[in-house]
Protein backbone atom coordinates (compact mmCIF):
# COMPACT_ATOMS: atom_id res chain seq x y z
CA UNK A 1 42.97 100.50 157.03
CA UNK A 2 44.02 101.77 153.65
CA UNK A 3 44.14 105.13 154.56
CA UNK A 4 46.11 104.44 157.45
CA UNK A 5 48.83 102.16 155.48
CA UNK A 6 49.05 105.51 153.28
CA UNK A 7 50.00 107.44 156.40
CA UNK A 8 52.28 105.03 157.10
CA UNK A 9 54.23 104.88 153.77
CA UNK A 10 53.67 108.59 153.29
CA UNK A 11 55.62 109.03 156.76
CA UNK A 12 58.33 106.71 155.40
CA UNK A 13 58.62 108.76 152.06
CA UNK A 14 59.09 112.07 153.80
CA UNK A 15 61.99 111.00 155.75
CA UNK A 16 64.28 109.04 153.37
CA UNK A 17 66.86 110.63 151.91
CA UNK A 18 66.04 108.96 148.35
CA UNK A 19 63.54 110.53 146.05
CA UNK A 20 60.13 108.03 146.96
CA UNK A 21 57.16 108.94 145.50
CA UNK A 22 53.79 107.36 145.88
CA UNK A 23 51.45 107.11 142.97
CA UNK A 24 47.62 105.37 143.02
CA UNK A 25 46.64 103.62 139.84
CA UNK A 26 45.95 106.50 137.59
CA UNK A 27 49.58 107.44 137.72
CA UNK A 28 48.78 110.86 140.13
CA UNK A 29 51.05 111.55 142.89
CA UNK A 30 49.93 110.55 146.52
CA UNK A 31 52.89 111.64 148.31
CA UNK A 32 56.57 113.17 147.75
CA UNK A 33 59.18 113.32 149.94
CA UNK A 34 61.39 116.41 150.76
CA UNK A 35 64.02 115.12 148.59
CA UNK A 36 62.10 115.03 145.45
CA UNK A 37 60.67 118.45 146.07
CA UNK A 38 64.00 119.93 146.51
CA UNK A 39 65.56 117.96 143.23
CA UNK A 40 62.32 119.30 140.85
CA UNK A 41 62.12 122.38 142.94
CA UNK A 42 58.32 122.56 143.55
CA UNK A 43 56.27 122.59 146.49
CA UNK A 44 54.26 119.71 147.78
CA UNK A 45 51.30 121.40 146.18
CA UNK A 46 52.50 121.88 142.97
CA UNK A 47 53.14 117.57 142.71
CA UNK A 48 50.32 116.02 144.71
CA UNK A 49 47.37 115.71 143.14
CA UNK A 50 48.89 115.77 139.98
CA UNK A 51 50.06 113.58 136.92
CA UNK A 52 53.63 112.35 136.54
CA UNK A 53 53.10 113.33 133.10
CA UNK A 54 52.57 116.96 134.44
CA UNK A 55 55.86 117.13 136.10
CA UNK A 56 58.35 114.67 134.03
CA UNK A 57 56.59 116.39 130.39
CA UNK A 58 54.39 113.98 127.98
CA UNK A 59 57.55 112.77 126.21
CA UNK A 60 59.74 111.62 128.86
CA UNK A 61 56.27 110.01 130.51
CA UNK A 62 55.33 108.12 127.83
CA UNK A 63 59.46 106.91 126.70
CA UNK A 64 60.75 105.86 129.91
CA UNK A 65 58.19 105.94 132.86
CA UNK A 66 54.63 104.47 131.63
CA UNK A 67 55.89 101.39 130.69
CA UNK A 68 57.55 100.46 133.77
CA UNK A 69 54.55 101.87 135.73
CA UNK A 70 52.13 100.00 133.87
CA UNK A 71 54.14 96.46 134.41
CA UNK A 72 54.16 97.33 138.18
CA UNK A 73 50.33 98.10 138.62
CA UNK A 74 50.59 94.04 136.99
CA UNK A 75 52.10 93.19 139.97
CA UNK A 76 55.91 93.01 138.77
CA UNK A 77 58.50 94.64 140.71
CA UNK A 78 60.58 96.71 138.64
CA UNK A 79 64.50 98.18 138.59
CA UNK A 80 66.02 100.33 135.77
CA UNK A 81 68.92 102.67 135.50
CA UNK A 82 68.69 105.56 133.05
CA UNK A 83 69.55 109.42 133.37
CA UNK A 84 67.43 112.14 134.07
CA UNK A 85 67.47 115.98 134.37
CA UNK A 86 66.64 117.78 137.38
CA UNK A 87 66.10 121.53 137.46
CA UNK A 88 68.09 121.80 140.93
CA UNK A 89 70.53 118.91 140.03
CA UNK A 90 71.49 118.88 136.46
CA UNK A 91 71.66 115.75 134.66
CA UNK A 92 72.03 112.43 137.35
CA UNK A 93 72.53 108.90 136.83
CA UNK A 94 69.08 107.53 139.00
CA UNK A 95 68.60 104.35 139.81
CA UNK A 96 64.98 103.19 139.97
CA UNK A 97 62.99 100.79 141.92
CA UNK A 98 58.67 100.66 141.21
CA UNK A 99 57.19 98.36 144.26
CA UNK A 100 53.69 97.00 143.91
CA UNK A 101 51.60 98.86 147.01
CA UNK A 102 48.24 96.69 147.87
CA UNK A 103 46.02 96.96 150.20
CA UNK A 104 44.53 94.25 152.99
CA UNK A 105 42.69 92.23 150.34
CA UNK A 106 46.10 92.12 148.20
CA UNK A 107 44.65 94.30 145.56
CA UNK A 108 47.30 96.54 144.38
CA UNK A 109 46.32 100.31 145.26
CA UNK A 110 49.01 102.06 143.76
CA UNK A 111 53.27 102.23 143.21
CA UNK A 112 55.89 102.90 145.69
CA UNK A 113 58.81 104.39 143.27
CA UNK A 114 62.22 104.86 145.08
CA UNK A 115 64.92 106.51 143.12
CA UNK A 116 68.51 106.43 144.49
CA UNK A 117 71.00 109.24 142.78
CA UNK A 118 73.59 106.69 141.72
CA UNK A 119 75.75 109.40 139.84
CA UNK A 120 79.26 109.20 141.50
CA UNK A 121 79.11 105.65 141.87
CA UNK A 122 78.16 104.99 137.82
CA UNK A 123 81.48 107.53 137.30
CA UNK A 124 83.26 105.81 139.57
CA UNK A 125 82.90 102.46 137.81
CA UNK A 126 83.21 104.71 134.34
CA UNK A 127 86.04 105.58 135.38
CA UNK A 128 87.54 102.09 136.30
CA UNK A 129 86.08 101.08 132.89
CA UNK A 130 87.84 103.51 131.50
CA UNK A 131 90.87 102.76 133.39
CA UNK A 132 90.90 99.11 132.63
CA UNK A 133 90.21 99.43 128.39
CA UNK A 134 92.97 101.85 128.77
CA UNK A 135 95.30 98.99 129.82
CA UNK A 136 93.83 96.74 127.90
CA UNK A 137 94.43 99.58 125.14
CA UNK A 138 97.70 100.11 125.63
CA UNK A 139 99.13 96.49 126.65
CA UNK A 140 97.57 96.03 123.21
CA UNK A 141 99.46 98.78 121.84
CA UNK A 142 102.22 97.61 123.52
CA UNK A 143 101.92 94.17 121.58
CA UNK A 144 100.88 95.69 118.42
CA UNK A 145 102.73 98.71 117.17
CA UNK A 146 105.28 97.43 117.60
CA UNK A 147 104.84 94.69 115.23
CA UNK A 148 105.84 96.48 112.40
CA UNK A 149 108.32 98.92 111.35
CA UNK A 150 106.56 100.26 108.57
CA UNK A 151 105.39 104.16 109.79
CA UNK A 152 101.92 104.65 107.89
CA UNK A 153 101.44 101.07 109.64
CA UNK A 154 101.99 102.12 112.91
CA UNK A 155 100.14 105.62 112.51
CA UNK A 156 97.37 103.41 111.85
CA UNK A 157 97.64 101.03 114.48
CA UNK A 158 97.82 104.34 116.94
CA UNK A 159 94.67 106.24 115.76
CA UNK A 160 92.69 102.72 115.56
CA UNK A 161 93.44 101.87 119.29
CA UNK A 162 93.15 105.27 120.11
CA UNK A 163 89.96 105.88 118.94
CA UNK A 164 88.81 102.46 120.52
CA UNK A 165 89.03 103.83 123.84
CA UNK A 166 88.45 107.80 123.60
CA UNK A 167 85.47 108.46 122.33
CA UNK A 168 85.44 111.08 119.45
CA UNK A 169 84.49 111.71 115.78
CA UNK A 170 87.70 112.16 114.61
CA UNK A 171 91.53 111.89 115.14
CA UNK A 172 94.78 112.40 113.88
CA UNK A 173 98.17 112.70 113.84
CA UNK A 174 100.62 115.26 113.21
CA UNK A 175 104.34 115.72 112.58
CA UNK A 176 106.62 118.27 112.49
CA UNK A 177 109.28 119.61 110.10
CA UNK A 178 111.37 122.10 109.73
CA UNK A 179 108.35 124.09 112.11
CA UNK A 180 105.56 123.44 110.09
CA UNK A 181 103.00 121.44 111.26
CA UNK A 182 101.03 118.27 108.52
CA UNK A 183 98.79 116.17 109.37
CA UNK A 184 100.04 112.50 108.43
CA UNK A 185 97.33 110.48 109.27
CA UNK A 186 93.92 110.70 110.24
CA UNK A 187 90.43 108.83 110.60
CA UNK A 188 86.86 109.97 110.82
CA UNK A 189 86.76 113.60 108.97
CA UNK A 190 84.98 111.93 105.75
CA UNK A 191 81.73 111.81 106.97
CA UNK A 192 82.01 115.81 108.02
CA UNK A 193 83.22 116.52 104.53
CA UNK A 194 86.51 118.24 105.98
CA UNK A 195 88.47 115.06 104.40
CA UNK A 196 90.30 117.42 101.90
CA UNK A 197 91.38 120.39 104.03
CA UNK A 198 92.88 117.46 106.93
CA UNK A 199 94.54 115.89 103.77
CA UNK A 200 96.44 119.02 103.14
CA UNK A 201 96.90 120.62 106.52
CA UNK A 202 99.83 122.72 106.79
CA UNK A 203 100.70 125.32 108.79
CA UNK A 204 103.65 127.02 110.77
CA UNK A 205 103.95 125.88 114.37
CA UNK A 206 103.74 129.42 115.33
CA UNK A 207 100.81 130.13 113.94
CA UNK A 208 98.60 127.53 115.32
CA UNK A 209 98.41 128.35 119.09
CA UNK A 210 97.20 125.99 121.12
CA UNK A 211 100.31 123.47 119.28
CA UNK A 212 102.55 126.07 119.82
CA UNK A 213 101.65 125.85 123.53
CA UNK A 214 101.91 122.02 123.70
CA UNK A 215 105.21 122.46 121.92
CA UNK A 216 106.62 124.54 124.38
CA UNK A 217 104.85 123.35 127.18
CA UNK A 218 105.69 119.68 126.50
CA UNK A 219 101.94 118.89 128.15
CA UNK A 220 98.84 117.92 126.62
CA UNK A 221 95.64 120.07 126.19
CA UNK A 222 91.78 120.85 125.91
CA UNK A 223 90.07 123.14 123.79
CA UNK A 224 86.59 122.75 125.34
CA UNK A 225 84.66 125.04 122.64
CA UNK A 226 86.58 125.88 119.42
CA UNK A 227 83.88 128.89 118.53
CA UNK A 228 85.29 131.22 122.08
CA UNK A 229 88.60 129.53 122.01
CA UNK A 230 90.62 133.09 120.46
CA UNK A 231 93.28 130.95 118.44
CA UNK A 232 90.95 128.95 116.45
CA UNK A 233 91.81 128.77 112.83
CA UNK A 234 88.56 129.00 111.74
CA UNK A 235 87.60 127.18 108.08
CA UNK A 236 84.43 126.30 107.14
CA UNK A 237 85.43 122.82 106.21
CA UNK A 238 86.17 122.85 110.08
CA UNK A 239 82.99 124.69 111.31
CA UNK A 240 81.43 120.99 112.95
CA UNK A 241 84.64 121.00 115.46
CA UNK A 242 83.68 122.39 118.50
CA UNK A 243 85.83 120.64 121.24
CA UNK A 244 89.22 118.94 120.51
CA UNK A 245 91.51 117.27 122.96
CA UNK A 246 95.61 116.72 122.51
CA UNK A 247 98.86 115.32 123.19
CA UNK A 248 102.11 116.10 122.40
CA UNK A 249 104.16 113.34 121.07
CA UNK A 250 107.86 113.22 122.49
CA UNK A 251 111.14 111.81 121.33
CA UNK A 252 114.22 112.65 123.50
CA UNK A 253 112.73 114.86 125.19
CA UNK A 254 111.63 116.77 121.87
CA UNK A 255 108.37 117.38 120.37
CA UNK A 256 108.07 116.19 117.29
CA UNK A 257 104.16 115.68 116.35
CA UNK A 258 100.47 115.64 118.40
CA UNK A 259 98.03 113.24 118.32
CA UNK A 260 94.48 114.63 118.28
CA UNK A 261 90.70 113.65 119.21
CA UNK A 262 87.96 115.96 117.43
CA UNK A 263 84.41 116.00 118.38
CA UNK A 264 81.63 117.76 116.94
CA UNK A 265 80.20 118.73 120.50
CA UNK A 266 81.17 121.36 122.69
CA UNK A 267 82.53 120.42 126.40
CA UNK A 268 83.03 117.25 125.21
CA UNK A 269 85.87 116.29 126.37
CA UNK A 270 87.05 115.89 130.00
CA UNK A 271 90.07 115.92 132.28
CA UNK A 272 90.62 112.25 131.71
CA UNK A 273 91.43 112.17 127.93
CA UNK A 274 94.26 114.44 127.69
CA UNK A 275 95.89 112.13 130.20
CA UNK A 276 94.96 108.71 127.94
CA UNK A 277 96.38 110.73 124.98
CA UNK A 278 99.62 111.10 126.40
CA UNK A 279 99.97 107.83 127.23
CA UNK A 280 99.10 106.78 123.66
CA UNK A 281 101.36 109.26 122.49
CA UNK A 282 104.61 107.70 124.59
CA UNK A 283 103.86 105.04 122.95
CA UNK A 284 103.21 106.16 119.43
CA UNK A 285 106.37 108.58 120.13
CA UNK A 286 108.14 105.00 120.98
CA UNK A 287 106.87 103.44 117.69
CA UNK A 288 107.55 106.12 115.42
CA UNK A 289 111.03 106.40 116.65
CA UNK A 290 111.54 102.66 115.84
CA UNK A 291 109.89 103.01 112.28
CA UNK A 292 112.00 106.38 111.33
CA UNK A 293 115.31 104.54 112.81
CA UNK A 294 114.14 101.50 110.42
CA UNK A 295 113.31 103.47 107.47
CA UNK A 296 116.79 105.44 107.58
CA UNK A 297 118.39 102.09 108.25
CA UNK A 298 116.35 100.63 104.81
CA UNK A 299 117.80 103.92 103.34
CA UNK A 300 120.99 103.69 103.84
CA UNK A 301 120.86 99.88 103.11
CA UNK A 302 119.21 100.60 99.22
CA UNK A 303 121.92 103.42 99.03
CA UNK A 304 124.60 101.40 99.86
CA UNK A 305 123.27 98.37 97.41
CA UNK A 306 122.52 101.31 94.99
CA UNK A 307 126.72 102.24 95.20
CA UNK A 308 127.54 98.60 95.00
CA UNK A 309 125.46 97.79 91.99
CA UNK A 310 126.97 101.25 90.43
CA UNK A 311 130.67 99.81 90.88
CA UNK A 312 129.64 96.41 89.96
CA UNK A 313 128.44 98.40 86.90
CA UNK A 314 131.51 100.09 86.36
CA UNK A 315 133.99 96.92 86.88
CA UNK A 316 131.80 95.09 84.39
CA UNK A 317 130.50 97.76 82.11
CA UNK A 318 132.24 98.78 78.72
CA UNK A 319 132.47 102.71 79.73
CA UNK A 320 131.98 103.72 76.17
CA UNK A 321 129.28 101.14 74.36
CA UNK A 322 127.65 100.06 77.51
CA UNK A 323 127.82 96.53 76.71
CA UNK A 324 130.10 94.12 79.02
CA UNK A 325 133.41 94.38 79.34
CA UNK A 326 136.24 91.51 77.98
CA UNK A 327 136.83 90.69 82.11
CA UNK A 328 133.26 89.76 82.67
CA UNK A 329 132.60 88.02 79.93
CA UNK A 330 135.18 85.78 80.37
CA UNK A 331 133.79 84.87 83.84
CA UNK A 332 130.67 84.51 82.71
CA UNK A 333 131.32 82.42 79.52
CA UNK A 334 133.58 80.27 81.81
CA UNK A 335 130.65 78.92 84.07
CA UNK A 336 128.33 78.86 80.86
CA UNK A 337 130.52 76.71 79.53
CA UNK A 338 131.10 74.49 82.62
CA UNK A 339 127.28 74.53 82.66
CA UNK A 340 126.52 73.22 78.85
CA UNK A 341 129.11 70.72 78.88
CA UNK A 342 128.07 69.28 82.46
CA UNK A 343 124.25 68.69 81.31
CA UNK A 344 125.17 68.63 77.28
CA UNK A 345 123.29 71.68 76.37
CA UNK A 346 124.31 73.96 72.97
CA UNK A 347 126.47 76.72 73.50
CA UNK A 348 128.08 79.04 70.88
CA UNK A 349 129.63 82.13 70.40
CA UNK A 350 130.25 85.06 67.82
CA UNK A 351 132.90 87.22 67.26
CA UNK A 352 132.95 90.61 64.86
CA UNK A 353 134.65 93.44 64.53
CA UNK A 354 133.97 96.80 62.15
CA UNK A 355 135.50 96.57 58.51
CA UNK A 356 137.70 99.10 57.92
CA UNK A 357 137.49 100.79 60.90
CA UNK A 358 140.52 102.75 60.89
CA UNK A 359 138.81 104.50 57.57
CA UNK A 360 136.26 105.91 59.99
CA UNK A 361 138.49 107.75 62.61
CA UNK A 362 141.05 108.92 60.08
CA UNK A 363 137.96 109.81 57.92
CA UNK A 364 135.68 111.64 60.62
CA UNK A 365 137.93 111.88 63.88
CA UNK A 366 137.78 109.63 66.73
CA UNK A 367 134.74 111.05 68.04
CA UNK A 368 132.89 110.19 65.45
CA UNK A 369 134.46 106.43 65.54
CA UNK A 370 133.23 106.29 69.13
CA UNK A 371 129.78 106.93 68.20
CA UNK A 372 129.88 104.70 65.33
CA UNK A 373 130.72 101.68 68.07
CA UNK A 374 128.12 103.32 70.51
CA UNK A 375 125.57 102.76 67.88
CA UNK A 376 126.47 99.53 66.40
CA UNK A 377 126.39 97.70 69.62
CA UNK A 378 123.01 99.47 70.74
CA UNK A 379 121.73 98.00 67.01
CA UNK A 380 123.07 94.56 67.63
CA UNK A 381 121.43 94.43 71.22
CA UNK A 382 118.35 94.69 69.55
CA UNK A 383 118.42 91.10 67.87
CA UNK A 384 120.26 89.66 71.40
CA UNK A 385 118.00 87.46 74.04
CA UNK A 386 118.39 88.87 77.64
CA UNK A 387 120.61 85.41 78.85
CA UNK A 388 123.23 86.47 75.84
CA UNK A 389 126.09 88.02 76.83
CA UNK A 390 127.44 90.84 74.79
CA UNK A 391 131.24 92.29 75.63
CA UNK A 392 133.50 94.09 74.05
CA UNK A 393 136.45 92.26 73.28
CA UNK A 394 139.12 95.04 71.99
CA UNK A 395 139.35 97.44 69.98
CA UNK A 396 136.02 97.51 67.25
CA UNK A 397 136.09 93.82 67.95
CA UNK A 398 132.89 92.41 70.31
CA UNK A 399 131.80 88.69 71.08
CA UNK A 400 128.84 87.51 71.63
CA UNK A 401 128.27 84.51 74.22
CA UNK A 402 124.90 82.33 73.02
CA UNK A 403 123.66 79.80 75.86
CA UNK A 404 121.20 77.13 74.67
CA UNK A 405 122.23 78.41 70.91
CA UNK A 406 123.80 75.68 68.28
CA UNK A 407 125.38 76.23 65.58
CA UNK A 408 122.98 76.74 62.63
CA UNK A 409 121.31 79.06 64.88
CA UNK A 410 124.75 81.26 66.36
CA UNK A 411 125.13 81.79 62.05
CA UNK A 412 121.29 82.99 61.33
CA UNK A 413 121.71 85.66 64.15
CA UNK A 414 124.91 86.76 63.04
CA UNK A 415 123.38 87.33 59.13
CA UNK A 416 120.44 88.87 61.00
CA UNK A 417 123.01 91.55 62.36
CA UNK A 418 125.26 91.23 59.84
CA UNK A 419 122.53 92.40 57.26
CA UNK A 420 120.98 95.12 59.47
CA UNK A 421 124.43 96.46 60.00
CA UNK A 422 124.67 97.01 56.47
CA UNK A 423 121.86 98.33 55.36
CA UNK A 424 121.24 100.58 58.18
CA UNK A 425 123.33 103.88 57.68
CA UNK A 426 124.92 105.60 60.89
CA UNK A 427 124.06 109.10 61.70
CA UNK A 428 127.06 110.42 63.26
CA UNK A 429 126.97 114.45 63.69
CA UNK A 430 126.60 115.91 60.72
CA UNK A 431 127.57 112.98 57.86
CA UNK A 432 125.99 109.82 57.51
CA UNK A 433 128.50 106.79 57.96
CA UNK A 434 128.02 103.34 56.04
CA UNK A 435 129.66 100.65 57.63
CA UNK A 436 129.91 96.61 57.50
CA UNK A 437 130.75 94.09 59.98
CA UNK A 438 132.61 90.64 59.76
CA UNK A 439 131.50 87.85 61.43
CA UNK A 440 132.99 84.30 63.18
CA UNK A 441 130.73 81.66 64.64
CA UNK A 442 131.96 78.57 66.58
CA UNK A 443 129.96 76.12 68.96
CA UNK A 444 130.22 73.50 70.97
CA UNK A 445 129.03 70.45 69.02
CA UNK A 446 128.81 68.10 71.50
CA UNK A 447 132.42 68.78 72.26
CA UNK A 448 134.41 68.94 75.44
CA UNK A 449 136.61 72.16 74.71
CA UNK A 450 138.05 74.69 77.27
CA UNK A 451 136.76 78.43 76.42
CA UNK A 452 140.40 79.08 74.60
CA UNK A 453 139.09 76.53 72.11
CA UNK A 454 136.09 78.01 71.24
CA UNK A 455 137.25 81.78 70.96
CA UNK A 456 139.85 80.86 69.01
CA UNK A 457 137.76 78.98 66.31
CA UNK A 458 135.31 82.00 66.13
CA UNK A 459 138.29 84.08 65.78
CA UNK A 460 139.81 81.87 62.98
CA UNK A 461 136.26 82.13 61.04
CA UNK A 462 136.21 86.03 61.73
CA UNK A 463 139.80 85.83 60.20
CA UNK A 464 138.31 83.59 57.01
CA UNK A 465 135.68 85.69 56.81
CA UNK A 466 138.18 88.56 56.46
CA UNK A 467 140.10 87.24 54.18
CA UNK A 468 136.69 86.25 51.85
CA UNK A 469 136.04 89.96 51.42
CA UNK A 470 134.67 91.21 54.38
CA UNK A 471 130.57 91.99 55.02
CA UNK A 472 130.07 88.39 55.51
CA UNK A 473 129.44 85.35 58.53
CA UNK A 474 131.89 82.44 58.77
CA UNK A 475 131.41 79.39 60.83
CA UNK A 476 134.39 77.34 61.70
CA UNK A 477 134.59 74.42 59.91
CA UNK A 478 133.51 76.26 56.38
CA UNK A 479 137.22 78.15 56.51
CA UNK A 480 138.75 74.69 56.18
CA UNK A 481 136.56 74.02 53.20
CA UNK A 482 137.23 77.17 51.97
């Protein structure tokens, strides 16, 4: 009865058009059918009768058959997808069933093992895998680059999604100028050690074919194996690239950079990439558009504040000492003053002028009284706070506004300035100029007084001090006395 069920199933085996094999208990072949003969290319002789080890080779045996075998001799029923290679088929996709064969008392004889080439149906649903992350991919993509204006963000954002659904070792992106070609960004080449020649990739346009072509061509491409592909720049820090797939990345109908997948094995690559690249690079050509429009915009915005600041300068600046001019100190001082009285805070102010100034011009020239005033007022700056205001008021004469300053205070930093002044000598071309300063101090006092008020009382104790001998500070109030 046994014998005649294996006629039976060995009649079924030869006329499916799946590979069925029958094997007894010891894992040796029973029966083949016509379609496994033809897929190992071997004669019926050459299989039964012998091991599946024999045929499928120790290693692939004992990895991914005994196992399954063994579980089915158990009595389990077993199904299992995995690839194998076939010497008349290539590589296939097989999907495999092991069936528990018994005999009349329900003892299990042997294994019925049915394998179905599943190939085109596992690319098929590959391939609407693919389809769908690339959707998913770009609608992301579509949501996220744009996000931010910043380029070297959205380079980034490209290779990371891009790399998410291409598989690769490495990729990059490259822009052109003025027909050379750099590489701007780039992931992946670290681990190959070629980190340092992507970092400073730069060639001519012409000289690097296959961009030259996508350039021209406005189309993406495959190099399928860098080491027979005749236009290969070829640099040992790039000897691990053997396949490479890329896209040209378009703006207005003008090419103005590529993005690129790298992988270190040949043939890697397949029809189906170039045409994800290009529609990462639409995208990416989309983004980068946005960013470079941005980033001129942000340019033109900093040169424009950059202009404004400069005029600002100039309607505020002292053109020869640098320091504030009389206009915008008396703005300034206005709404300080407004301010102290309003919350009863100390305010003074300082006014001095050179002593004998006229001396210096008719002694040295005018030039040389210029750079006397140039270098006073960068001394005096030296003992100001950065909330004092320091103008020039006319002539050799200068004021000082002091917020949050009283009186006693206003006088010790004009002796401070007043002494330096005098002790420090002026270098001015080729002589050595010793000068002194006179100074007036007046402050608030808990006063209301309009800004008139208070100028003119430092002016009155410049005047005293003036009229005390010059080289000295005089704080209104003490001329009286005096």
């Amino acid at each position: 009865q046994a014998e005649e069920t294996l006629r039976r199933y060995a009649h079924i085996v030869s006329t499916t058009n799946d590979h069925m094999s029958f094997l007894d208990r010891n894992y040796i072949y029973q029966a083949v059918n016509k379609a496994y003969l033809q897929a190992h290319q071997k004669d019926s002789q050459e299989i039964v009768g012998h091991s599946v080890a024999n045929l499928l080779g120790v290693e692939v045996f004992e990895k991914k058959v005994k196992n399954n075998l063994d579980r089915c001799l158990a009595g389990e029923e077993i199904h299992y997808q995995a690839w194998f290679d076939f010497p008349a088929l290539g590589r296939r996709y097989m999907s495999v069933s092991y069936y528990p064969f018994t005999d009349s008392r329900g003892e299990i004889m042997g294994i019925v093992v049915n394998s179905h080439d599943d190939t085109e149906r596992n690319q098929a649903v590959l391939a609407l895998k693919n389809e769908r992350d690339l959707a998913n991919a770009l609608e992301k993509a579509a949501a996220t680059i744009p996000s931010t204006l910043n380029l070297e963000e959205v380079l980034n954002l490209i290779l990371e999604e891009v790399m998410r659904v291409i598989p690769c070792d490495a990729a990059n992106i490259m822009l052109i100028n003025n027909q050379q070609v750099s590489i701007v960004r780039w992931r992946g080449y670290q681990r190959f050690g070629s980190e340092e020649f992507v970092s400073t990739f730069l060639y001519a346009l012409s000289d690097v074919p296959n961009l030259q072509q996508m350039f021209e061509k406005k189309a993406p491409s495959i190099i399928n194996d860098t080491a027979s592909y005749s236009g290969w720049i070829d640099v040992p820090a790039q000897k691990w690239l053997r396949s490479c797939a890329a896209a040209p990345v378009i703006i207005h109908d003008k090419v103005i950079g590529f993005l690129n997948v790298d992988s270190a094995t040949p043939n890697f690559f397949n029809a189906t990439h170039p045409k994800y690249l290009q529609a990462f690079a639409s995208h990416a050509a989309s983004a980068i558009n946005n960013a470079r429009l941005y980033e001129q915009a942000q340019d033109e915005i900093k040169a424009r504040k950059k202009a404004e600041k400069e005029l600002y300068k100039q309607a505020t600046t002292d053109p020869l000492t640098g320091v504030f001019n009389r206009r915008y100190f008396f703005e300034t001082a206005q709404k300080e003053l407004e301010r102290s009285q309003r919350y009863n805070r100390p305010l003074s102010i300082i006014i001095f002028d050179i002593d004998h100034f006229k001396k210096v011009n008719d002694t040295y020239g005018h030039g040389a009284g210029d750079e006397v005033l140039r270098k006073l007022t960068a001394e005096c700056k030296d003992s100001l706070r950065e909330n004092d205001v320091f103008a020039r008021y006319g002539g050799e004469e200068f004021v000082i506004l002091l917020p949050e300053t009283n009186l006693e205070q206003a006088e010790q930093m004009a002796e401070r300035m007043r002494k330096g002044c005098a002790e420090t000598p002026l270098d001015v071309g080729s002589a050595t100029v010793k000068i002194t300063v006179s100074f007036g101090v007046s402050s608030l006092d808990n006063e209301t007084l309009p800004l008139d008020e208070l100028l003119l009382r430092a002016d009155n104790a410049l005047y005293a001090s003036k009229e005390a001998g010059r080289n000295r500070v005089t704080v209104w109030g003490e001329e009286k006395q005096k």
